[in-house]
N, C-alpha and C. Protein backbone atom coordinates (compact mmCIF):
# COMPACT_ATOMS: atom_id res chain seq x y z
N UNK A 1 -115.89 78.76 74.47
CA UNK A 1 -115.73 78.96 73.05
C UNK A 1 -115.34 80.41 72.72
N UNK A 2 -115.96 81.66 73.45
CA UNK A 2 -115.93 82.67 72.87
C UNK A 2 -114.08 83.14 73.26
N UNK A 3 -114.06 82.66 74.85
CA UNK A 3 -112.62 83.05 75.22
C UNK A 3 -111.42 82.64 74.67
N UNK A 4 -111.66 81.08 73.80
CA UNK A 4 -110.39 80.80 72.95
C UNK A 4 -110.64 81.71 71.57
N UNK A 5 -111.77 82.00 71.33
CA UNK A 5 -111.97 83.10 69.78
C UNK A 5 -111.44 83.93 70.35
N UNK A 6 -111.34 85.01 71.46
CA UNK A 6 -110.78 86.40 71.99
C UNK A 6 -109.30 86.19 72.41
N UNK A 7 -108.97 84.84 73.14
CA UNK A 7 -107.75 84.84 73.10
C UNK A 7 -106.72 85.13 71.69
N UNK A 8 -107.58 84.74 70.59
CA UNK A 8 -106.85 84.07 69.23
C UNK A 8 -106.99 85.63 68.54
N UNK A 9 -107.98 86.81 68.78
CA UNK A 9 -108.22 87.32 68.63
C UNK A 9 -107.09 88.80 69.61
N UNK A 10 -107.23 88.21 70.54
CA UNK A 10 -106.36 89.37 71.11
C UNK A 10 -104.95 89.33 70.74
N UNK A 11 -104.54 88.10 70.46
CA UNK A 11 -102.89 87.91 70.21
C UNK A 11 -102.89 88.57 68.60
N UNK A 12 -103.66 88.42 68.00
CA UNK A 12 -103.54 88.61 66.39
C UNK A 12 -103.59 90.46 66.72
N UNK A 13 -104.43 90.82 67.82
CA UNK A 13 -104.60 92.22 67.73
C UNK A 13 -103.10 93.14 68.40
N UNK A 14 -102.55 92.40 69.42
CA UNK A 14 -100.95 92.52 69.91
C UNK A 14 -99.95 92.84 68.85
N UNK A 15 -99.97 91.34 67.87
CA UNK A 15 -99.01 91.66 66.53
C UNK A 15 -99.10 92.71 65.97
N UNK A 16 -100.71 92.56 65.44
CA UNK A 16 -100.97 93.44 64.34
C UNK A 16 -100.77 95.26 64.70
N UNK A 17 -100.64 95.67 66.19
CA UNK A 17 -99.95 96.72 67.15
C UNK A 17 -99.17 97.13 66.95
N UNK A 18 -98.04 95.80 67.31
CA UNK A 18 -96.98 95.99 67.19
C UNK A 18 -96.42 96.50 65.54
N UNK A 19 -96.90 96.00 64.90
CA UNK A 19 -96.65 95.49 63.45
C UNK A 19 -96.95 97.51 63.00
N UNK A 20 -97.91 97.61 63.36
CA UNK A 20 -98.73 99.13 63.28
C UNK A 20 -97.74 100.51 63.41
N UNK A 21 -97.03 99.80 64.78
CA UNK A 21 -96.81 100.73 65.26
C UNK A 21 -95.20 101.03 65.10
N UNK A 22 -94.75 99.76 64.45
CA UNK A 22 -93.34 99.81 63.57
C UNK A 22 -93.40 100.59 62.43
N UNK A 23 -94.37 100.53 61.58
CA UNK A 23 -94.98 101.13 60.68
C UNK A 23 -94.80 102.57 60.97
N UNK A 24 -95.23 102.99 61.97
CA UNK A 24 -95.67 104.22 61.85
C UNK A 24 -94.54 105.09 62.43
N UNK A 25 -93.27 104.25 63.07
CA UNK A 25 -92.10 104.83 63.57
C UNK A 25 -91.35 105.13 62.06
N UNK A 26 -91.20 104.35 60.95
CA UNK A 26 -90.22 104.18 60.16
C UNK A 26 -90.81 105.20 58.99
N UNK A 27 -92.47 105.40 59.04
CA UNK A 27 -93.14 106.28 58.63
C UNK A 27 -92.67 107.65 58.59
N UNK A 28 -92.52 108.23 59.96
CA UNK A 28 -92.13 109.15 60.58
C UNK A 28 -91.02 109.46 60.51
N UNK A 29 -90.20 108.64 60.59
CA UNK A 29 -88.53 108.75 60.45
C UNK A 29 -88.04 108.93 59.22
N UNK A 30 -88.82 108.66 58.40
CA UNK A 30 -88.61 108.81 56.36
C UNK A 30 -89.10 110.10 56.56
N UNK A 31 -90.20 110.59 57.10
CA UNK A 31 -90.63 111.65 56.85
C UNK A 31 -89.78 112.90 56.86
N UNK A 32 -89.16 112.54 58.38
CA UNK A 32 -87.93 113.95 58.79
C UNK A 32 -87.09 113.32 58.07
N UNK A 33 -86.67 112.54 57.49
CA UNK A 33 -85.12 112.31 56.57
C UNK A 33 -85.70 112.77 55.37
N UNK A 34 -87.09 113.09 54.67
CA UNK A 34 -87.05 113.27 53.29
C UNK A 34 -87.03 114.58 53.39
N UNK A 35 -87.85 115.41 54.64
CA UNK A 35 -87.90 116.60 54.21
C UNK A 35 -86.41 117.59 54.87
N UNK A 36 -85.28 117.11 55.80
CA UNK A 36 -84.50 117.68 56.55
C UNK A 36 -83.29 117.08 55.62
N UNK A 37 -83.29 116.13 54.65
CA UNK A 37 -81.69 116.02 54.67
C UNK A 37 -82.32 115.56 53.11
N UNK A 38 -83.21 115.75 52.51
CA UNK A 38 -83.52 115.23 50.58
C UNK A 38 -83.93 116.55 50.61
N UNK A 39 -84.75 117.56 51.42
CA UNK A 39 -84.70 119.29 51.12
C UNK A 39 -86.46 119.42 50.94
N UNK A 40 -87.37 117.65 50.39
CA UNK A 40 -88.54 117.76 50.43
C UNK A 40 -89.36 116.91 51.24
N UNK A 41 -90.07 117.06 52.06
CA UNK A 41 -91.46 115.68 52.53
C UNK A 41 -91.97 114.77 51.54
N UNK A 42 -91.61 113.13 51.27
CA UNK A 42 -92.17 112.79 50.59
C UNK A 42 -93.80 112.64 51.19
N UNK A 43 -95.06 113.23 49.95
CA UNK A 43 -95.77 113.59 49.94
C UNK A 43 -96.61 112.43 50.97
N UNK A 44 -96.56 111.29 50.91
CA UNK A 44 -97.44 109.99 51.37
C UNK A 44 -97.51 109.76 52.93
N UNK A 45 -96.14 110.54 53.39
CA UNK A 45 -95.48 110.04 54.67
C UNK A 45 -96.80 110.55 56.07
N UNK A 46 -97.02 112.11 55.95
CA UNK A 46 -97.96 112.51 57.06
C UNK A 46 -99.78 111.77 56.89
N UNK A 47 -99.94 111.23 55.34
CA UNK A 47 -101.31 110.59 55.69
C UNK A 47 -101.14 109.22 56.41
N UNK A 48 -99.87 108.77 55.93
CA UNK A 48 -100.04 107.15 56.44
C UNK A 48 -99.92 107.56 57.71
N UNK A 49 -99.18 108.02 58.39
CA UNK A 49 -98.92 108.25 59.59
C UNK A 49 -100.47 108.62 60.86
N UNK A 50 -101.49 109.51 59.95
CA UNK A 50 -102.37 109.91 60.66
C UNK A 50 -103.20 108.30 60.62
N UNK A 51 -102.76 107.82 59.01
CA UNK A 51 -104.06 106.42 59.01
C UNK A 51 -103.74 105.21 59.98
N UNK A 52 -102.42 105.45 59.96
CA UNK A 52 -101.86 104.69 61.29
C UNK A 52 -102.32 104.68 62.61
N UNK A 53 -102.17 106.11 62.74
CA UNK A 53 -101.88 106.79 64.04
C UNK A 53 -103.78 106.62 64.45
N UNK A 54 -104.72 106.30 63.52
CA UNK A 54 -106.22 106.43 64.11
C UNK A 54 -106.22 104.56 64.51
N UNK A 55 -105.97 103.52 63.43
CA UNK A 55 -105.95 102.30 63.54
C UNK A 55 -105.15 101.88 65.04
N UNK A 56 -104.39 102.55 64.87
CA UNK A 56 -103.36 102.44 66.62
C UNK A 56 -104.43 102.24 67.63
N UNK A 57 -104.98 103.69 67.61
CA UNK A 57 -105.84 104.60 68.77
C UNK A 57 -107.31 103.08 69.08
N UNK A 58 -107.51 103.10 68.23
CA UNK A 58 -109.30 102.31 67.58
C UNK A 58 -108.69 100.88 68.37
N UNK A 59 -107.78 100.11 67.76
CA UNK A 59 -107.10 98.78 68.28
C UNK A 59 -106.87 98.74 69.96
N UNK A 60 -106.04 100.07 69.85
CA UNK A 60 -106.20 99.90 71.40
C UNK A 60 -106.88 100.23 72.09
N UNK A 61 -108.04 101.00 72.20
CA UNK A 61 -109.34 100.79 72.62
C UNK A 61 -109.93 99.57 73.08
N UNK A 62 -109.93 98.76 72.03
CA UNK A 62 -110.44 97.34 71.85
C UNK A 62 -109.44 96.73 73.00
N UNK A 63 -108.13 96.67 72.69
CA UNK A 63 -107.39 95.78 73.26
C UNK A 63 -107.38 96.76 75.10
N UNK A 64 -107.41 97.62 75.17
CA UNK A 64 -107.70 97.54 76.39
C UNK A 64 -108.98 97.15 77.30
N UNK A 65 -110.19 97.51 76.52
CA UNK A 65 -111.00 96.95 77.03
C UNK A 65 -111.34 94.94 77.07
N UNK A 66 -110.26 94.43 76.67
CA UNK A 66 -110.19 92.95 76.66
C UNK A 66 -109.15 93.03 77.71
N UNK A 67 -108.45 94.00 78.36
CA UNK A 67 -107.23 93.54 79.40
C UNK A 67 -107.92 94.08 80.40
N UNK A 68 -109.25 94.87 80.69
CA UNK A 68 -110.24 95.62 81.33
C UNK A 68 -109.33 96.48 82.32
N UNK A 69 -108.40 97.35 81.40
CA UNK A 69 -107.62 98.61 81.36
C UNK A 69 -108.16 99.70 81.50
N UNK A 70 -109.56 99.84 80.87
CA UNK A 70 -110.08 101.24 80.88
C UNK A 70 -110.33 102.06 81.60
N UNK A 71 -110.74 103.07 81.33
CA UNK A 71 -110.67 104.03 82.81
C UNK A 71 -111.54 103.89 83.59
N UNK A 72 -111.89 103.83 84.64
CA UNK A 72 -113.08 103.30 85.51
C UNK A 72 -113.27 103.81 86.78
N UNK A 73 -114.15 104.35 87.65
CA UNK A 73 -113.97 104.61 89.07
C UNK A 73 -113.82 103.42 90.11
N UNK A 74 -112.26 103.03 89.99
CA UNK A 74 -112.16 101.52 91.09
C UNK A 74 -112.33 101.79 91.93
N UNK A 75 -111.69 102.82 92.46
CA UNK A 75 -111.74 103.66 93.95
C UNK A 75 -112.78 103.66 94.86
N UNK A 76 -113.89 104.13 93.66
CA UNK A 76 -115.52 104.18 94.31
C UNK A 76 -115.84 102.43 94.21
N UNK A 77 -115.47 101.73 93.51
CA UNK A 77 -115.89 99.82 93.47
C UNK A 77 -115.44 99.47 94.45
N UNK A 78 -114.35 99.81 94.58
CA UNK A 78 -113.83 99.05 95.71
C UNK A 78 -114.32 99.18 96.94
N UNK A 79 -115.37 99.97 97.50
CA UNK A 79 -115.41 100.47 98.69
C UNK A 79 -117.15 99.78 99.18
N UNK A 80 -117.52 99.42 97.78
CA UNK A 80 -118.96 98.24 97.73
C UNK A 80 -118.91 97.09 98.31
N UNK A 81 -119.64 96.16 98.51
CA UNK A 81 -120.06 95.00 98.92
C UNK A 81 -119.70 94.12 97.62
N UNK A 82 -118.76 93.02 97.49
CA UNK A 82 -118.57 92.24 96.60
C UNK A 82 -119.76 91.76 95.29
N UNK A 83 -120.59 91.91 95.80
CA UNK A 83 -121.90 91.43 95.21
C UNK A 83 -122.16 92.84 94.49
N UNK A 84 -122.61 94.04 94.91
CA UNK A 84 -122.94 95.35 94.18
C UNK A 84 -121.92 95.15 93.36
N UNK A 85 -120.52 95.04 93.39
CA UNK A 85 -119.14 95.22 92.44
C UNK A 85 -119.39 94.46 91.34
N UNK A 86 -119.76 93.11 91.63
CA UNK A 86 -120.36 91.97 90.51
C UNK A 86 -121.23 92.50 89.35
N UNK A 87 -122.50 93.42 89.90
CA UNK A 87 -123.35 93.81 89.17
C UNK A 87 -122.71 94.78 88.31
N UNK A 88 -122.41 95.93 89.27
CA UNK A 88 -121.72 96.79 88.68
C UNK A 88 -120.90 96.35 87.27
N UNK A 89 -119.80 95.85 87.57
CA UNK A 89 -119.21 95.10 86.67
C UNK A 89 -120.01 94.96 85.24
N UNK A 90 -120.81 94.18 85.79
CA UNK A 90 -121.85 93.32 84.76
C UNK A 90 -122.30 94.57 84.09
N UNK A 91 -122.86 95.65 84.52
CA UNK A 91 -123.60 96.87 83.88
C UNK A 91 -122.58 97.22 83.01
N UNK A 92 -121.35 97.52 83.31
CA UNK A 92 -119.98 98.09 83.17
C UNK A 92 -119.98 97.66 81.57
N UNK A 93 -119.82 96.20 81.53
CA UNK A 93 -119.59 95.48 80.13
C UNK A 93 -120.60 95.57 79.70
N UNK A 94 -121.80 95.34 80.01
CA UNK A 94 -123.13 95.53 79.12
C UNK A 94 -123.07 96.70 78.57
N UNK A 95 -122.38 97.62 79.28
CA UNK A 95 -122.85 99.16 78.44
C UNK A 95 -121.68 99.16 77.16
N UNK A 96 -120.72 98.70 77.82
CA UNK A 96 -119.41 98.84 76.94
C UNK A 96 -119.29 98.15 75.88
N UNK A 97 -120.33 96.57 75.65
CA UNK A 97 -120.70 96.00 74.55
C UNK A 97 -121.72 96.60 73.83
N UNK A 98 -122.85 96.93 74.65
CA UNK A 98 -123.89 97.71 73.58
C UNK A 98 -122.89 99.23 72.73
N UNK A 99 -122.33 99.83 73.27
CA UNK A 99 -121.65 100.98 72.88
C UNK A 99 -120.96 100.50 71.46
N UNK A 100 -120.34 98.95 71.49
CA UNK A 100 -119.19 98.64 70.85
C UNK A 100 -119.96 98.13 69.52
N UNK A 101 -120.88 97.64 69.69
CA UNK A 101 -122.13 97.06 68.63
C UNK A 101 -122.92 97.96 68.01
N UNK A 102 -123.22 98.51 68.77
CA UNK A 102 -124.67 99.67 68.32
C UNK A 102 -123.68 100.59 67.50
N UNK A 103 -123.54 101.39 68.33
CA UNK A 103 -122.44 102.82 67.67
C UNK A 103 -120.90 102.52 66.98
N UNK A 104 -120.24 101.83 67.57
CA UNK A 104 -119.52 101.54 66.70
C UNK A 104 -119.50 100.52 65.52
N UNK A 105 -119.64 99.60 66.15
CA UNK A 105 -119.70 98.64 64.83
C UNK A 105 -121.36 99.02 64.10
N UNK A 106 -121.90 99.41 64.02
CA UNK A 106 -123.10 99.20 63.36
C UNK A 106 -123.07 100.47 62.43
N UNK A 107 -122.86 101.45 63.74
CA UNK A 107 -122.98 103.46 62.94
C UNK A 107 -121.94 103.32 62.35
N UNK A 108 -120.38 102.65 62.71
CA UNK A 108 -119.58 102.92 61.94
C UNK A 108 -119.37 102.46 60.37
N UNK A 109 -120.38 100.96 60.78
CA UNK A 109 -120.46 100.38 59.11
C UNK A 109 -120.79 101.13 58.29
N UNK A 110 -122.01 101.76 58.75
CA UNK A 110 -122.34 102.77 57.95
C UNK A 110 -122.18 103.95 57.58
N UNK A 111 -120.86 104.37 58.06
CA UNK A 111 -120.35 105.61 57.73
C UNK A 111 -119.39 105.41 57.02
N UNK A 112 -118.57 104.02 56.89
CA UNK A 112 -117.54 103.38 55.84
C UNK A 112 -118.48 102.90 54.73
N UNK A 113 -119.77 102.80 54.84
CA UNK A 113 -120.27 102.32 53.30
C UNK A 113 -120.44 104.02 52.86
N UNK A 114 -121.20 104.80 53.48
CA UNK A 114 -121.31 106.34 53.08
C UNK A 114 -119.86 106.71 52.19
N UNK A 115 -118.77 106.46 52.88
CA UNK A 115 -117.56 107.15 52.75
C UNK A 115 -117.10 106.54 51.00
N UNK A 116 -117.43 104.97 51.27
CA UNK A 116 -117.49 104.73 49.83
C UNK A 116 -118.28 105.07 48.43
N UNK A 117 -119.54 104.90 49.20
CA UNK A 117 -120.14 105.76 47.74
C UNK A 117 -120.11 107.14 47.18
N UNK A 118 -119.33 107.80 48.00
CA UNK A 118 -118.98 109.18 48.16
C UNK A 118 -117.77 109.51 47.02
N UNK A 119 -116.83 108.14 47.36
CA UNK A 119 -115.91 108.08 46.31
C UNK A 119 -114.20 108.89 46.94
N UNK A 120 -114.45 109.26 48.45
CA UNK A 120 -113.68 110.34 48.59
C UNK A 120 -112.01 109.32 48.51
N UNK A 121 -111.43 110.13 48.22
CA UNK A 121 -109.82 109.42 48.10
C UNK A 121 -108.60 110.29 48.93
N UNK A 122 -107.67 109.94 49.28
CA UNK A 122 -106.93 110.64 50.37
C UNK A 122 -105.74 110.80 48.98
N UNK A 123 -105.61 112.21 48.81
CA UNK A 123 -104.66 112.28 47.52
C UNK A 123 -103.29 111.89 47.75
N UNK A 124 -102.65 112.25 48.55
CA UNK A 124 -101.27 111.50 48.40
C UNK A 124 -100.51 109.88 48.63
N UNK A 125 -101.98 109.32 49.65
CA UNK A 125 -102.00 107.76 49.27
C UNK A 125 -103.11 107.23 48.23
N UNK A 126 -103.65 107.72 47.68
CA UNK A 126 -105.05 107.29 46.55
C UNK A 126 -105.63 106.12 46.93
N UNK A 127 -105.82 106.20 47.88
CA UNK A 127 -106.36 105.06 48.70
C UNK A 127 -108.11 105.81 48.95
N UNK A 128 -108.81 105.07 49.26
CA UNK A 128 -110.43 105.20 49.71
C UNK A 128 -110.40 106.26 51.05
N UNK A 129 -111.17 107.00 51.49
CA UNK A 129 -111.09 107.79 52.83
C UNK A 129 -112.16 107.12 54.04
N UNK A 130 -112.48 105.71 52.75
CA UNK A 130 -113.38 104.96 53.94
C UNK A 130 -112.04 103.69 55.23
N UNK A 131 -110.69 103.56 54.45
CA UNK A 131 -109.94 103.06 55.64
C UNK A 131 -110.23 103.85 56.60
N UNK A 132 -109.92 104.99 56.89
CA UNK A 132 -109.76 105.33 58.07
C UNK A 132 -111.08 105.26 58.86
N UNK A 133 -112.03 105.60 58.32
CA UNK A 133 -113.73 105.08 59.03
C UNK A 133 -113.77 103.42 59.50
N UNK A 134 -112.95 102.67 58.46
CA UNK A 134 -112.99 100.96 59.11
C UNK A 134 -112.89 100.79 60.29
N UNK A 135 -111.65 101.53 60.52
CA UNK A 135 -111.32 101.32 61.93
C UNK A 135 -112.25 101.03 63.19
N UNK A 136 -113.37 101.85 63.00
CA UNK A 136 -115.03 102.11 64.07
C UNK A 136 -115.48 101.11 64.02
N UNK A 137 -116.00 100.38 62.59
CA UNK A 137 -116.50 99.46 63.26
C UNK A 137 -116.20 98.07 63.32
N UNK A 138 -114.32 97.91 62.70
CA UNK A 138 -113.83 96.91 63.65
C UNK A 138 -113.43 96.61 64.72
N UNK A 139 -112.95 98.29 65.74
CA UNK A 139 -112.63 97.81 67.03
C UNK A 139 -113.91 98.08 68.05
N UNK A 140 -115.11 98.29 66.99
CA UNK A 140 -116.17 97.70 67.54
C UNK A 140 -116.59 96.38 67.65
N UNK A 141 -116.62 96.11 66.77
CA UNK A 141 -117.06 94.59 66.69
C UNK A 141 -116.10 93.76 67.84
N UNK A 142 -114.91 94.12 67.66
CA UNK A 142 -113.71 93.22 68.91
C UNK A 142 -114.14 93.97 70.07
N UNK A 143 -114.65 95.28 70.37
CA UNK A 143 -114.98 95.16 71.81
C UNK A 143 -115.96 94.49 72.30
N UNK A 144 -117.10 94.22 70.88
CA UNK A 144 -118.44 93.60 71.33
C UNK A 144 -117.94 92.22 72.16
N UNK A 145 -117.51 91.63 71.54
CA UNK A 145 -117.05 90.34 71.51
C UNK A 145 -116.01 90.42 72.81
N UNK A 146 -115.17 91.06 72.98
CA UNK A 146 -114.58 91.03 74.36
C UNK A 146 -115.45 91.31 76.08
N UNK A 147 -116.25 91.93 75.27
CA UNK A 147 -117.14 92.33 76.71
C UNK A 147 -118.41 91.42 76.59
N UNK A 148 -118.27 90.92 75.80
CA UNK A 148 -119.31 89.12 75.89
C UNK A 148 -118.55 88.29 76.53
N UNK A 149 -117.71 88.13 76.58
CA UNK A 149 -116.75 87.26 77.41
C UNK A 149 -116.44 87.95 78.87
N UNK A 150 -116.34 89.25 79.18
CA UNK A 150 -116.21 89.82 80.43
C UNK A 150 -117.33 89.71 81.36
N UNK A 151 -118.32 89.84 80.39
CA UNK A 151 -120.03 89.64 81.15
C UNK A 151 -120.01 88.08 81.31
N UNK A 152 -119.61 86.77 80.58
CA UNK A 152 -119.72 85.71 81.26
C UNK A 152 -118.59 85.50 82.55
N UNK A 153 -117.34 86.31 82.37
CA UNK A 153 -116.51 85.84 83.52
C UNK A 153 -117.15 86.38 84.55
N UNK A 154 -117.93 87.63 84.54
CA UNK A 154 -118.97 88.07 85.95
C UNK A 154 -119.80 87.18 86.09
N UNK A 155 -120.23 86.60 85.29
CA UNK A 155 -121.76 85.81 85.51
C UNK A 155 -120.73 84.39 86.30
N UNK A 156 -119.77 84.00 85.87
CA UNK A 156 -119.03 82.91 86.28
C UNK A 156 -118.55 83.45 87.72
N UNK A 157 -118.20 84.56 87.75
CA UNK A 157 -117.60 84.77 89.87
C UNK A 157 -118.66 84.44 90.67
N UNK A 158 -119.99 85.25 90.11
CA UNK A 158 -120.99 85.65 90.98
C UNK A 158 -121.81 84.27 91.01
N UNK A 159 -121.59 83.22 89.95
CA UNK A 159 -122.39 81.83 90.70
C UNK A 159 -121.53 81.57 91.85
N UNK A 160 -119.84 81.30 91.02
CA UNK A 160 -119.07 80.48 92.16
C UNK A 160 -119.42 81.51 93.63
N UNK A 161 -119.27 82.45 93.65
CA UNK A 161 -119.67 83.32 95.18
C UNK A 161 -120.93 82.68 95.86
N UNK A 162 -121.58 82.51 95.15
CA UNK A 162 -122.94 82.12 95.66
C UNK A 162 -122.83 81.05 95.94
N UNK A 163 -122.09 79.71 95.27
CA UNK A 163 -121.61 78.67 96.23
C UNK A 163 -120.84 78.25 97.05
N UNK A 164 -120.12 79.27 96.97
CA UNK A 164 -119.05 79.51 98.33
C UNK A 164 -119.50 79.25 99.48
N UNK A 165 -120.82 80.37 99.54
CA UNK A 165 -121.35 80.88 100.34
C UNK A 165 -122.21 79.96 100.98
């Protein structure tokens, strides 16, 4: 159940990337055409770009840790007993889900409700200054949820190993 939600979940997070990150090219490219050949920067162009440029960063976080991309000492895993690697593993995602739940999605909720009652506004998009805080604790919440599914595909090797065996 959880792996067709993360599948459905990771493809929507691919688009929405891609989609991001078109955004933030054409962003950029208005930017040097307004201020190099119109004589001014239209004013909006460098915030979207940074609000972009954090949603990018936050997404792919998430989405790498669902392709289990992240940085990791394989070098030193690899050189274990299949079984220590299993655990390992298993610790690996446990920490990387508690991280993704606790601190991000949880601290971050609450630094996007802070940000709102605060009232702060980003002046040249007049937008809330709590978007850019969203970001925490949604590509928290999608890592939680991806590394719930990484911890059952360990829990799923390490039976089949054991009946291999």
């Amino acid at each position: 159940m959880i792996k067709t939600l993360n599948d459905k979940l990771g493809t929507v997070l691919q688009v929405l990337m891609v989609v991001l990150f078109t955004v933030l090219v054409v962003d950029v490219l208005w930017g040097v055409l307004t201020r190099y050949v119109l004589g001014g920067q239209a004013r909006w162009t460098e915030e979207l770009a940074r609000l972009v440029m954090v949603w990018l960063g936050m997404l792919g976080a998430a989405l790498v840790c669902r392709e289990e991309k992240h940085l990791g000492l394989d070098i030193l895993m690899r050189q274990w007993v299949v079984e220590v690697q299993h655990w390992a593993r298993l610790l690996v995602h446990l920490c990387i889900g508690a991280f993704g739940l606790f601190i991000m999605a949880m601290g971050g909720g609450q630094l996007v409700v802070q940000r709102l009652e605060a009232g702060q506004i980003l002046p040249a998009l007049g937008i809330s200054k709590a978007w850019f805080y969203l970001s925490i604790p949604v590509s928290g919440a999608l890592i939680f949820l991806f590394s719930l599914e990484l911890m059952g595909r360990v829990v799923a090797e390490m039976k089949q190993r054991r009946k291999d065996t």
